[in-house]
PDB file of N, CA and C in Angstrom:
ATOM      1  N   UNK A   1       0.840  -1.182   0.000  1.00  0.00           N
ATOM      2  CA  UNK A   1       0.000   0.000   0.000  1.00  0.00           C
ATOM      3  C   UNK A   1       0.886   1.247   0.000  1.00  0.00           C
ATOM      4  N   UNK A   2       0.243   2.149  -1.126  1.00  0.00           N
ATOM      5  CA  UNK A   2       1.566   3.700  -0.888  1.00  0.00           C
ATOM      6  C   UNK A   2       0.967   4.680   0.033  1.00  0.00           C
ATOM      7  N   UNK A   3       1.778   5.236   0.604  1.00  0.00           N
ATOM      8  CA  UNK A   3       1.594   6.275   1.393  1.00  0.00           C
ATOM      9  C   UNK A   3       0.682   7.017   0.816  1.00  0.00           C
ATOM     10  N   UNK A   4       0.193   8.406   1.629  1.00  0.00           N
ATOM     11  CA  UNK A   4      -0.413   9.617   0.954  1.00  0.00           C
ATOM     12  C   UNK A   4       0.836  10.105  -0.062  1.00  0.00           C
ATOM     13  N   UNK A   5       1.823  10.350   0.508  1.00  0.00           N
ATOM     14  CA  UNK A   5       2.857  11.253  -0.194  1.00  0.00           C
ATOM     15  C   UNK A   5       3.494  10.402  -1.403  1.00  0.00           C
ATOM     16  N   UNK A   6       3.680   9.129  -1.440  1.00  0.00           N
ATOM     17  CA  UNK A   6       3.734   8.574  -2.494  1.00  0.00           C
ATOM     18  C   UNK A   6       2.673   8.383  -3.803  1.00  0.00           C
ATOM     19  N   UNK A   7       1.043   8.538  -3.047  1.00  0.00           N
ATOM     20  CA  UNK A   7       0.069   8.624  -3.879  1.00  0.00           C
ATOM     21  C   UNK A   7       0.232  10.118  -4.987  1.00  0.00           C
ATOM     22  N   UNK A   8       0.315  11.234  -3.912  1.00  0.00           N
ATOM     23  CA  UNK A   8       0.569  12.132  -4.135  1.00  0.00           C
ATOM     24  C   UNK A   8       1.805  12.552  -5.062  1.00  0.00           C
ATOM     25  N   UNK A   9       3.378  12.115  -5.426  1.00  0.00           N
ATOM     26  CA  UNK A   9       4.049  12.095  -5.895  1.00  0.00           C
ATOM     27  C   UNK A   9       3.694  11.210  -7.206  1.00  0.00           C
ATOM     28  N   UNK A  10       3.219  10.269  -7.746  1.00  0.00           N
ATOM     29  CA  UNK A  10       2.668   9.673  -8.839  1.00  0.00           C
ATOM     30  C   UNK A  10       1.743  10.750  -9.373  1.00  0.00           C
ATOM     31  N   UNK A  11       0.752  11.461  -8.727  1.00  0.00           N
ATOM     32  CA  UNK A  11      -0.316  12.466  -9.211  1.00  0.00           C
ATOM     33  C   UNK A  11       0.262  13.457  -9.701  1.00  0.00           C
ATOM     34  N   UNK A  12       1.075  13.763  -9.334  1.00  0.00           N
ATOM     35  CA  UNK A  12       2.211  15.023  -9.584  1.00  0.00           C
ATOM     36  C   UNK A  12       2.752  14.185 -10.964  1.00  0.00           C
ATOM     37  N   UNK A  13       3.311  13.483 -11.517  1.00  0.00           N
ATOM     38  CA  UNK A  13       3.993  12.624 -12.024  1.00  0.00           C
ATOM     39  C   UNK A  13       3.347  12.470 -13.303  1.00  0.00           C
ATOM     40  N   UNK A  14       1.921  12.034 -12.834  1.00  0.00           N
ATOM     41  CA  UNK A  14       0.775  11.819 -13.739  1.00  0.00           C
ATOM     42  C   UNK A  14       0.589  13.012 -14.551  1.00  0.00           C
ATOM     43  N   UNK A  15       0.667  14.132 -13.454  1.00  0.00           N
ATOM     44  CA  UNK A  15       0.087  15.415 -14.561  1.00  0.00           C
ATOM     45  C   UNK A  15       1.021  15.883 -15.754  1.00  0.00           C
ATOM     46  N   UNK A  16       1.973  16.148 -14.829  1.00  0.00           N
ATOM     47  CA  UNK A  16       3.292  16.359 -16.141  1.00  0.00           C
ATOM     48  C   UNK A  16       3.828  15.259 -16.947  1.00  0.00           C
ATOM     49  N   UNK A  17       3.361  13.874 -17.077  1.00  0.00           N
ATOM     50  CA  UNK A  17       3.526  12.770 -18.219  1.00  0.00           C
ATOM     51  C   UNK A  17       2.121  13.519 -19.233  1.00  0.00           C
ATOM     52  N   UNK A  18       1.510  13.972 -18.766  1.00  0.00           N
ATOM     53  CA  UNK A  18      -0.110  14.254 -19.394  1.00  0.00           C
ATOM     54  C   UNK A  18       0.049  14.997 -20.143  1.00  0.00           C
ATOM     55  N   UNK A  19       1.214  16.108 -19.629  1.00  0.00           N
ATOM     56  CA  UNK A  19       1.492  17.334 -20.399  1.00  0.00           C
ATOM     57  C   UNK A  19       2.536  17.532 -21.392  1.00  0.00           C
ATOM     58  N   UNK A  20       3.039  15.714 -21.707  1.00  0.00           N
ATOM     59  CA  UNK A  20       3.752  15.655 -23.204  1.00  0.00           C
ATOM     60  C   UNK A  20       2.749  15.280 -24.025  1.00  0.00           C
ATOM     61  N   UNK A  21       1.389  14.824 -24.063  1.00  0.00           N
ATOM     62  CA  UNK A  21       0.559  14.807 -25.054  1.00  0.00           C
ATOM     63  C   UNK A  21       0.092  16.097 -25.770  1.00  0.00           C
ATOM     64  N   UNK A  22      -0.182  15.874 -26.620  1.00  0.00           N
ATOM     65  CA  UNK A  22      -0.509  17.005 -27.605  1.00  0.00           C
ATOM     66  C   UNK A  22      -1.391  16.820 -28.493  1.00  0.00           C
ATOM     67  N   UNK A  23      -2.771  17.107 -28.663  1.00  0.00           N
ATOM     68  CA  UNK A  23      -3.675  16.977 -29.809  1.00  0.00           C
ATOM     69  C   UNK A  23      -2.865  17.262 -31.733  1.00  0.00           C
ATOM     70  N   UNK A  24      -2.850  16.447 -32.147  1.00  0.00           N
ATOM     71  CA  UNK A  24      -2.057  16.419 -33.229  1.00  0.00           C
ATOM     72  C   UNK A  24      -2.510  17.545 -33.940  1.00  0.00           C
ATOM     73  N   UNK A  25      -3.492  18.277 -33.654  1.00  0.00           N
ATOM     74  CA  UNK A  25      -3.979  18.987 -34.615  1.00  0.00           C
ATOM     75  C   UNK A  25      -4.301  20.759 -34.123  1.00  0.00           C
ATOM     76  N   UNK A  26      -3.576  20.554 -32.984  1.00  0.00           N
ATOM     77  CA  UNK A  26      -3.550  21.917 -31.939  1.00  0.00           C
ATOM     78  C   UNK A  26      -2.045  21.649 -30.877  1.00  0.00           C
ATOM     79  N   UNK A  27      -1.631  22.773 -30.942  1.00  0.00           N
ATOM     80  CA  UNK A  27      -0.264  22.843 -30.802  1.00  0.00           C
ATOM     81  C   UNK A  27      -0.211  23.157 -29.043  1.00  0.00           C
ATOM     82  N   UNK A  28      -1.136  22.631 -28.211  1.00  0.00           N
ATOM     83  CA  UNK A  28      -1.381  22.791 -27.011  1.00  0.00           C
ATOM     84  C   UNK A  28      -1.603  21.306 -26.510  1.00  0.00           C
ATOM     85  N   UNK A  29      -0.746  21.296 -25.295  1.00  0.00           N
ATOM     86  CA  UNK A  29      -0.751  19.814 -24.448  1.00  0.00           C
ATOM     87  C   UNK A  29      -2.444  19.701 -23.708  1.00  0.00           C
ATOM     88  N   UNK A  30      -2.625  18.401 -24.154  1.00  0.00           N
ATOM     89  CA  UNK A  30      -4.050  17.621 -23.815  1.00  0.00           C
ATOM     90  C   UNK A  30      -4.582  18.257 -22.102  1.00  0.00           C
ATOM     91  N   UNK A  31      -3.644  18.599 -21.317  1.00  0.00           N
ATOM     92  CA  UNK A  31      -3.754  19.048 -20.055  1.00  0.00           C
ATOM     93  C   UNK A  31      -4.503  20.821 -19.979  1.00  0.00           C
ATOM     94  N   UNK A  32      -3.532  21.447 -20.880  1.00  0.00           N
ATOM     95  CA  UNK A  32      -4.098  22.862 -20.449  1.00  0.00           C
ATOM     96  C   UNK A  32      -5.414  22.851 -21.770  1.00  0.00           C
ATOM     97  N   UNK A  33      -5.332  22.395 -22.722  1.00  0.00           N
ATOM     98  CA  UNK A  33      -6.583  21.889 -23.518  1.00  0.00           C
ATOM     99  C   UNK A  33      -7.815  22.239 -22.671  1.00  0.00           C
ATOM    100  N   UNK A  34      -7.508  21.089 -21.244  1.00  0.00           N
ATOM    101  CA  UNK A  34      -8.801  21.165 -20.329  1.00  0.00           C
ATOM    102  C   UNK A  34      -9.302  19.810 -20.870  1.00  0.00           C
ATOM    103  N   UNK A  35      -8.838  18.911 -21.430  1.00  0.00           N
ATOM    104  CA  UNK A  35      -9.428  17.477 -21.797  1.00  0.00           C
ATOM    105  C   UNK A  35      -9.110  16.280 -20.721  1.00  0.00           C
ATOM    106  N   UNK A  36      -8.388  16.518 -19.921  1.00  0.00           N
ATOM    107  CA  UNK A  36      -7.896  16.015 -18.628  1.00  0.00           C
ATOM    108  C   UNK A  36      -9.634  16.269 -17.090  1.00  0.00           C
ATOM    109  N   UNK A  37     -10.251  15.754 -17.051  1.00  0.00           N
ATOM    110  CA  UNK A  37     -11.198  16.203 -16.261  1.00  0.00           C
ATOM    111  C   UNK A  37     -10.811  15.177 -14.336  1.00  0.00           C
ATOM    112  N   UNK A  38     -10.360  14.422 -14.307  1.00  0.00           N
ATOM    113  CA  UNK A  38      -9.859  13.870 -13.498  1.00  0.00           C
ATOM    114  C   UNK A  38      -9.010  13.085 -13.407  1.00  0.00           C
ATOM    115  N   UNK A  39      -7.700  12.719 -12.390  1.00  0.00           N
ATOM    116  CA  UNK A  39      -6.869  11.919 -12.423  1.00  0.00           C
ATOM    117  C   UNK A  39      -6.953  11.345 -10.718  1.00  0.00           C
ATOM    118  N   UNK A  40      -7.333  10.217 -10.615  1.00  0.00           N
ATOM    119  CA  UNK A  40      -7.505   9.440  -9.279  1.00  0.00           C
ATOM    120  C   UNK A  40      -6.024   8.212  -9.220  1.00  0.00           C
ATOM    121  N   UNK A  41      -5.066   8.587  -8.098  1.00  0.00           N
ATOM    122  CA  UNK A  41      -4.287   7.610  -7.655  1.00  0.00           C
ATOM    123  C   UNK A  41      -4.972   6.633  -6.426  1.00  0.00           C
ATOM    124  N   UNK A  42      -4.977   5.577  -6.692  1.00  0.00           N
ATOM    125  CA  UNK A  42      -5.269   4.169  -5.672  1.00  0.00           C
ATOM    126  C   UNK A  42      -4.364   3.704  -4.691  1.00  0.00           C
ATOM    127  N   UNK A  43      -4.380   3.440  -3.560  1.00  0.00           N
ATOM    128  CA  UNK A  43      -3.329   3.243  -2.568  1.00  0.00           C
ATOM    129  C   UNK A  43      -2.596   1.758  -3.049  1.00  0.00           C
ATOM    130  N   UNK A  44      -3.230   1.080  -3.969  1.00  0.00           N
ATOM    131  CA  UNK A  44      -2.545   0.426  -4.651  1.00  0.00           C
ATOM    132  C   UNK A  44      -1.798   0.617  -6.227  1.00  0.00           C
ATOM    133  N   UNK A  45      -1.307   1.933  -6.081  1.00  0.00           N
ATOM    134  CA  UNK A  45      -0.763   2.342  -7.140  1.00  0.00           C
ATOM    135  C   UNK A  45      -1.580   2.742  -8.823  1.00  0.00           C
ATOM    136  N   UNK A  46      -2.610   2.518  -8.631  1.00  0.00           N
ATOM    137  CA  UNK A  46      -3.521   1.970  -9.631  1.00  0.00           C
ATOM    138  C   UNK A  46      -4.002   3.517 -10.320  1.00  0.00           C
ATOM    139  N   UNK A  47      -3.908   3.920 -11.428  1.00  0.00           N
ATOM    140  CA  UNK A  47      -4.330   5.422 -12.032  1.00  0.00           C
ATOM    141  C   UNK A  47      -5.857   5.299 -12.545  1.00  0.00           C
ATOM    142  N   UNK A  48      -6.685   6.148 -12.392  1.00  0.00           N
ATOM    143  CA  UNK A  48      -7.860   6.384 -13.195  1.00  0.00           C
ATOM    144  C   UNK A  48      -8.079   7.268 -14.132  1.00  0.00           C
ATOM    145  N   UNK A  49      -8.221   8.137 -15.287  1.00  0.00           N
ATOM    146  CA  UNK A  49      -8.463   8.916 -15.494  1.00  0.00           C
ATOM    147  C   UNK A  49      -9.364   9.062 -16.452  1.00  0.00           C
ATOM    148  N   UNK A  50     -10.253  10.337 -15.829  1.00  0.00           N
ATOM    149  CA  UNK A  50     -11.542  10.568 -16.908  1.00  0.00           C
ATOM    150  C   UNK A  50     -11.099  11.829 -17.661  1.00  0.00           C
ATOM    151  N   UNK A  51     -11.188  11.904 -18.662  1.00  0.00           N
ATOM    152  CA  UNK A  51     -10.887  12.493 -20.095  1.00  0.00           C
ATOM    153  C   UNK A  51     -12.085  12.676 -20.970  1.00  0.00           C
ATOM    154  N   UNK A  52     -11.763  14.340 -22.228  1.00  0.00           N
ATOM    155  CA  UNK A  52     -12.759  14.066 -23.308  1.00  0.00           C
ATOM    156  C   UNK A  52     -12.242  14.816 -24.007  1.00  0.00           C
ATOM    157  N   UNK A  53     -12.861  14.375 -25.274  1.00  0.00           N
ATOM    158  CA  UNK A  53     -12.052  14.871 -26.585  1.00  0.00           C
ATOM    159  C   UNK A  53     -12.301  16.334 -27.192  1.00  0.00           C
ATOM    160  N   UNK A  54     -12.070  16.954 -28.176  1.00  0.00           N
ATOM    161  CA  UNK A  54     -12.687  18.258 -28.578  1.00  0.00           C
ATOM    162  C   UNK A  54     -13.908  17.617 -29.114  1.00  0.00           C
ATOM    163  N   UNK A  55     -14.300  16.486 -29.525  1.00  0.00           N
ATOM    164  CA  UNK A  55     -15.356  16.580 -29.988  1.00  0.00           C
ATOM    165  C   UNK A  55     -15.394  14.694 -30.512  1.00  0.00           C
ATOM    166  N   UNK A  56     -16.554  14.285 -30.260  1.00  0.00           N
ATOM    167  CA  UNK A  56     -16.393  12.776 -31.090  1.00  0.00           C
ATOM    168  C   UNK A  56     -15.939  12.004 -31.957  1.00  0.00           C
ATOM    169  N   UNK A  57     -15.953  13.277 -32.931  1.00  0.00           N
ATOM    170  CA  UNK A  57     -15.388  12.750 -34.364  1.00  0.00           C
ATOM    171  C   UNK A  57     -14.167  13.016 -34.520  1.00  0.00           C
ATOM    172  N   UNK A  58     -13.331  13.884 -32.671  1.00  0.00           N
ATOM    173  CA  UNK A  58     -11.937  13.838 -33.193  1.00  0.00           C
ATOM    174  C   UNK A  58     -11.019  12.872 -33.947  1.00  0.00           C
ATOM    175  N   UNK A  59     -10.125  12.850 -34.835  1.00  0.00           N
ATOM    176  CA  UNK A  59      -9.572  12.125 -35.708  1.00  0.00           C
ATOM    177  C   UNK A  59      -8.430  11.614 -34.655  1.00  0.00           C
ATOM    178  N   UNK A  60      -8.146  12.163 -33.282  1.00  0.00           N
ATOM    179  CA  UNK A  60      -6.988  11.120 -32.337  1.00  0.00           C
ATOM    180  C   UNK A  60      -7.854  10.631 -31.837  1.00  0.00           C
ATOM    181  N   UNK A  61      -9.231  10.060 -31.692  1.00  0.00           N
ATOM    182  CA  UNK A  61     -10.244   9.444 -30.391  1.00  0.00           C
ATOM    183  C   UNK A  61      -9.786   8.181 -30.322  1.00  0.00           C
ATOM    184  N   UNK A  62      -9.042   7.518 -31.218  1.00  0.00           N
ATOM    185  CA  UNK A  62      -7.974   6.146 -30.724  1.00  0.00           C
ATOM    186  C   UNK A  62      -6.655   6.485 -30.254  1.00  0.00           C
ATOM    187  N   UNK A  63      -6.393   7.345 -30.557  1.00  0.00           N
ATOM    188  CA  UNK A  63      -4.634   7.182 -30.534  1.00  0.00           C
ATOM    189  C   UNK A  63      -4.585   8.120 -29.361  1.00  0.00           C
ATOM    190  N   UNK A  64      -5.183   9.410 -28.658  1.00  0.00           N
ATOM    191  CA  UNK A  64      -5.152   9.776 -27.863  1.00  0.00           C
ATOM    192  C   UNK A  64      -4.987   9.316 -26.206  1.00  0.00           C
ATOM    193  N   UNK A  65      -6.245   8.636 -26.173  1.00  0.00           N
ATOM    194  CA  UNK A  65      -6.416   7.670 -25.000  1.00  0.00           C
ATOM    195  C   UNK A  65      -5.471   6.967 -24.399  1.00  0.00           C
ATOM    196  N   UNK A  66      -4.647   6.216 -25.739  1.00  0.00           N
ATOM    197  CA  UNK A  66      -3.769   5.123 -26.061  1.00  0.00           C
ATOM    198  C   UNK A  66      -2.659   5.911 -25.603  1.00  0.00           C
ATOM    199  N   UNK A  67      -2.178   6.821 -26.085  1.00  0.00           N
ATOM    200  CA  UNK A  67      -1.500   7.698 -25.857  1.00  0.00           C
ATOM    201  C   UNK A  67      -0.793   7.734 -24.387  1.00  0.00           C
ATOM    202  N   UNK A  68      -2.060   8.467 -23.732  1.00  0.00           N
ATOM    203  CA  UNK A  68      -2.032   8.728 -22.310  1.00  0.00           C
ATOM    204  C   UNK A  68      -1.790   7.602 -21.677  1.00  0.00           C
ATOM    205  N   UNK A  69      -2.267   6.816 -22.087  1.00  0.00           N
ATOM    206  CA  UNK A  69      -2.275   4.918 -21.059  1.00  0.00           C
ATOM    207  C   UNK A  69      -1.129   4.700 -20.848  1.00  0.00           C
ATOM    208  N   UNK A  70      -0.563   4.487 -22.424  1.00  0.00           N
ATOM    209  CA  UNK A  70       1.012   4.070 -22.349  1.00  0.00           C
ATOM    210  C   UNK A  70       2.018   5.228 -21.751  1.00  0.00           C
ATOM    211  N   UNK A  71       2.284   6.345 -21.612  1.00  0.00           N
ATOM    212  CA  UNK A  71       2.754   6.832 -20.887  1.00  0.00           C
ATOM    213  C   UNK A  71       3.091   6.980 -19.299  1.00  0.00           C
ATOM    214  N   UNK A  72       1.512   7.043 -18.899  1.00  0.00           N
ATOM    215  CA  UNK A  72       1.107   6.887 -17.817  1.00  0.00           C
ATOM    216  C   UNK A  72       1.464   6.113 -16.604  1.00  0.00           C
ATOM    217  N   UNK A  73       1.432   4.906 -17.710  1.00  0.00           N
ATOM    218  CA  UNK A  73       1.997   3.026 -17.407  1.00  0.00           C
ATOM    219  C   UNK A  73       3.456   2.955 -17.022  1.00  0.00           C
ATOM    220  N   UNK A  74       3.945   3.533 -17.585  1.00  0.00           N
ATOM    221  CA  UNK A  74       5.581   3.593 -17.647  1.00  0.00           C
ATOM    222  C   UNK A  74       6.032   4.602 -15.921  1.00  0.00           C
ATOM    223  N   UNK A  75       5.049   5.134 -15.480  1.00  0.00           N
ATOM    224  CA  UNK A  75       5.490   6.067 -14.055  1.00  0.00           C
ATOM    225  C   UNK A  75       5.541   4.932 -13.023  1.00  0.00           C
ATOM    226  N   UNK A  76       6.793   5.145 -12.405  1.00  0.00           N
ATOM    227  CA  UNK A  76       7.127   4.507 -11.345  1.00  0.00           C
ATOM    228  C   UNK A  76       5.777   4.458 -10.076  1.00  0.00           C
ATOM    229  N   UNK A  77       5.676   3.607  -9.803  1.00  0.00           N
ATOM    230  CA  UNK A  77       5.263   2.498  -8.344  1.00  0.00           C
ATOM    231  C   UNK A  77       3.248   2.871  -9.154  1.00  0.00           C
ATOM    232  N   UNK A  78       3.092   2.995 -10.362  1.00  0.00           N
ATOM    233  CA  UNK A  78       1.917   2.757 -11.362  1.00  0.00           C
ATOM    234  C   UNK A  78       1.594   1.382 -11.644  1.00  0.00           C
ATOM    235  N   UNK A  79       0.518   0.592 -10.860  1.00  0.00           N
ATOM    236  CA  UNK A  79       0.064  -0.974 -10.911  1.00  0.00           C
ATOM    237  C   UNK A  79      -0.838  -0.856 -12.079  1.00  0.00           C
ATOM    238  N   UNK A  80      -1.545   0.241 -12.356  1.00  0.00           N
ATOM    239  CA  UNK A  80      -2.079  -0.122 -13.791  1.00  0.00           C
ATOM    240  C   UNK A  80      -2.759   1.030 -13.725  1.00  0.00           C
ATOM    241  N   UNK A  81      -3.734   1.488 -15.562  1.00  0.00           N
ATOM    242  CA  UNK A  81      -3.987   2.399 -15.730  1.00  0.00           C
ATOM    243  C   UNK A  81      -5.232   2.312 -16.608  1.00  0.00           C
ATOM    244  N   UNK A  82      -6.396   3.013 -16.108  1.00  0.00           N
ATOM    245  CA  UNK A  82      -7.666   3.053 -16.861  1.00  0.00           C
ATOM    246  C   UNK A  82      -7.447   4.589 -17.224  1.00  0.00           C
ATOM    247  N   UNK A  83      -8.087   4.166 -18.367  1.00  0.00           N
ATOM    248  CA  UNK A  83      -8.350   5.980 -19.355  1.00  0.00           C
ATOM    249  C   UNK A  83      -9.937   5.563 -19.461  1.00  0.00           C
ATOM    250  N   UNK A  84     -10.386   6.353 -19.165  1.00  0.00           N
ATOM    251  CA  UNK A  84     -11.702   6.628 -19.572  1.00  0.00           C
ATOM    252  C   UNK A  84     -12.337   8.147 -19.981  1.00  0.00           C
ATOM    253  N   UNK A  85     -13.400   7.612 -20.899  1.00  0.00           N
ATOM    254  CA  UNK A  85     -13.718   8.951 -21.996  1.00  0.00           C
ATOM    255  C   UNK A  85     -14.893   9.310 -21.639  1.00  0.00           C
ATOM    256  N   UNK A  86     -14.926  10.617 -21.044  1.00  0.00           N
ATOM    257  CA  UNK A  86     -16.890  10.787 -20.889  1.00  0.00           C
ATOM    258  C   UNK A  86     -16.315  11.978 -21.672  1.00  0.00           C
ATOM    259  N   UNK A  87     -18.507  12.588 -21.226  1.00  0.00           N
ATOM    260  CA  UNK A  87     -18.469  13.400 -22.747  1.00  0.00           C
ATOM    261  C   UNK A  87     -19.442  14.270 -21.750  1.00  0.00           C
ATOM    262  N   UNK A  88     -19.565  14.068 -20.456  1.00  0.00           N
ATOM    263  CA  UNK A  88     -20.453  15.202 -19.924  1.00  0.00           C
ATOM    264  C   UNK A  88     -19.829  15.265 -18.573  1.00  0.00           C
ATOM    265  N   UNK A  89     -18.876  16.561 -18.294  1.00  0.00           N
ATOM    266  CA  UNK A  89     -19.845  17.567 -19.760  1.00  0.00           C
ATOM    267  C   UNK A  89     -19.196  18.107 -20.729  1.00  0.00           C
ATOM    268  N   UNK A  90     -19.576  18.182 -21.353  1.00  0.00           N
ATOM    269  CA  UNK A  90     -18.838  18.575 -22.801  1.00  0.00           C
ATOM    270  C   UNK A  90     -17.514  19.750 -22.905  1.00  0.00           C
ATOM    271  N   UNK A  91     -16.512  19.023 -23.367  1.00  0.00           N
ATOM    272  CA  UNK A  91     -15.420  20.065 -23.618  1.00  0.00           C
ATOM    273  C   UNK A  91     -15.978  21.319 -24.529  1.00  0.00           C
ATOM    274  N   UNK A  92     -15.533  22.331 -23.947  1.00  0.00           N
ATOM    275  CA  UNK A  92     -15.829  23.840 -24.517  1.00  0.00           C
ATOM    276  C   UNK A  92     -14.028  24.154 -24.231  1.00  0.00           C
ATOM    277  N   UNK A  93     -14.199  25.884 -24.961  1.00  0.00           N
ATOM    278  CA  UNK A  93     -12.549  26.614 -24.900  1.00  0.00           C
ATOM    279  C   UNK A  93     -12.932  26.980 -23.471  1.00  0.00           C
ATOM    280  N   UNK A  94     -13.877  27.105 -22.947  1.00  0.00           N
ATOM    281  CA  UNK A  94     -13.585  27.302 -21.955  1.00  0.00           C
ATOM    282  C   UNK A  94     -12.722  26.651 -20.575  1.00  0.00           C
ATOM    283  N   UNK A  95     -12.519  25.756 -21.022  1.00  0.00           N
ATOM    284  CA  UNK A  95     -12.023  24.527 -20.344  1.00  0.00           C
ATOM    285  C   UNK A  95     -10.613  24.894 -20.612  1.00  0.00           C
ATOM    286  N   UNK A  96     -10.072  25.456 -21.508  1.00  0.00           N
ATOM    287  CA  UNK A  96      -8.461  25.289 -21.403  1.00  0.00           C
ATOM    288  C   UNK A  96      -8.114  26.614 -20.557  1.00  0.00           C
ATOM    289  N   UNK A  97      -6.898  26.704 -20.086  1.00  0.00           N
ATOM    290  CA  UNK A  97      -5.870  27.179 -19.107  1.00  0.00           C
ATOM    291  C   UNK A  97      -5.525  28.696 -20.368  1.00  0.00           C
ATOM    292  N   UNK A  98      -5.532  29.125 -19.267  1.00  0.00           N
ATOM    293  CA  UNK A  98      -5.106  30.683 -19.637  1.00  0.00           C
ATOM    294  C   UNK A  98      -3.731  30.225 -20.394  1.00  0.00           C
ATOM    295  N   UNK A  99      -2.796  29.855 -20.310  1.00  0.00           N
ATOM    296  CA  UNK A  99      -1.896  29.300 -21.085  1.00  0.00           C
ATOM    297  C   UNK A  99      -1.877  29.018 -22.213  1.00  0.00           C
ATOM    298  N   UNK A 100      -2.794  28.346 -22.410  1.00  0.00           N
ATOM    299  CA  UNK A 100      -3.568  27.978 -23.314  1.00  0.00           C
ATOM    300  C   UNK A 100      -4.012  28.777 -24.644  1.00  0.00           C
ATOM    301  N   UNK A 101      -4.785  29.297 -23.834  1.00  0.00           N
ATOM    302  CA  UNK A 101      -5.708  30.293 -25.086  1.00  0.00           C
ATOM    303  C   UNK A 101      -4.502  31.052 -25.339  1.00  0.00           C
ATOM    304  N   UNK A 102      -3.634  31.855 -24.803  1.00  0.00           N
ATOM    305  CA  UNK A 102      -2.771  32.556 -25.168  1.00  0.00           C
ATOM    306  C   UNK A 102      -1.620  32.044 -25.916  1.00  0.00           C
ATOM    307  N   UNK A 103      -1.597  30.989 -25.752  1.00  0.00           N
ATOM    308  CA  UNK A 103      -0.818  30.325 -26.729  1.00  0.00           C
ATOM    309  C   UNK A 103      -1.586  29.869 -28.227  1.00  0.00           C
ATOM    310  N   UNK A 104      -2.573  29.709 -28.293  1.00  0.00           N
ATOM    311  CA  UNK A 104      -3.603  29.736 -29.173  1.00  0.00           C
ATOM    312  C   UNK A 104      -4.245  31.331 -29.814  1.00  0.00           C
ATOM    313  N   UNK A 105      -3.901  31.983 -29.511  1.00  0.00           N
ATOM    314  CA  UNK A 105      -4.353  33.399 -29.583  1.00  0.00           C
ATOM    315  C   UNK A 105      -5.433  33.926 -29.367  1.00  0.00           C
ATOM    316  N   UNK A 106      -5.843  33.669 -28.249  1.00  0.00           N
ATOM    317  CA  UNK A 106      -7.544  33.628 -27.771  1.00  0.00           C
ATOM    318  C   UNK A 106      -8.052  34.829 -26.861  1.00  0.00           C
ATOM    319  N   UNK A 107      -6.945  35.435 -26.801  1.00  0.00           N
ATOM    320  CA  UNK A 107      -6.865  36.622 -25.347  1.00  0.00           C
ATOM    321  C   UNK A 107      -7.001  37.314 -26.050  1.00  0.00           C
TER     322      UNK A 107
END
């Protein structure tokens, strides 16, 4: 069983592995996107995360997910990793990080 602070150090871990993804088709990491909606560590090492796309018919809605898993997988004292995709509630720009939009030219 991991500590809090070890749970906590994977979550930390988790976010910035999250934040080498990149929507192939927007030059902004999947994190400040705002497509990241939760990340749950398990005292048995175990990751959850609920996620959603810009939209259904995104053209990464396989390779994205996949993406994140396998990365994810690879973080030390990580027993395994669910990606899961909801859709409510629906990604808007509002959802991405001031970072974000300004890097997008939205400000």
């Amino acid at each position: 069983m991991l500590t809090d602070a070890q749970m906590q150090e994977i979550d930390d871990n988790v976010i910035q592995t999250i934040k080498s993804c990149y929507d192939p088709e927007i030059p902004v990491n999947i994190y400040e996107l705002g497509l990241i909606y939760q990340v749950r560590v398990a005292g048995n090492g175990k990751v959850t995360i609920k996620m959603t796309l810009t939209s259904p018919n995104c053209p990464a809605a396989q390779s994205l997910p996949a993406e994140v898993k396998e990365k994810v997988s690879q973080i030390n004292d990580v027993s395994g990793v669910d990606v899961d995709i909801v859709w409510d509630p629906p990604w808007s720009p509002a959802r991405m990080s001031e970072a974000a939009r300004l890097e997008l030219g939205m400000m």
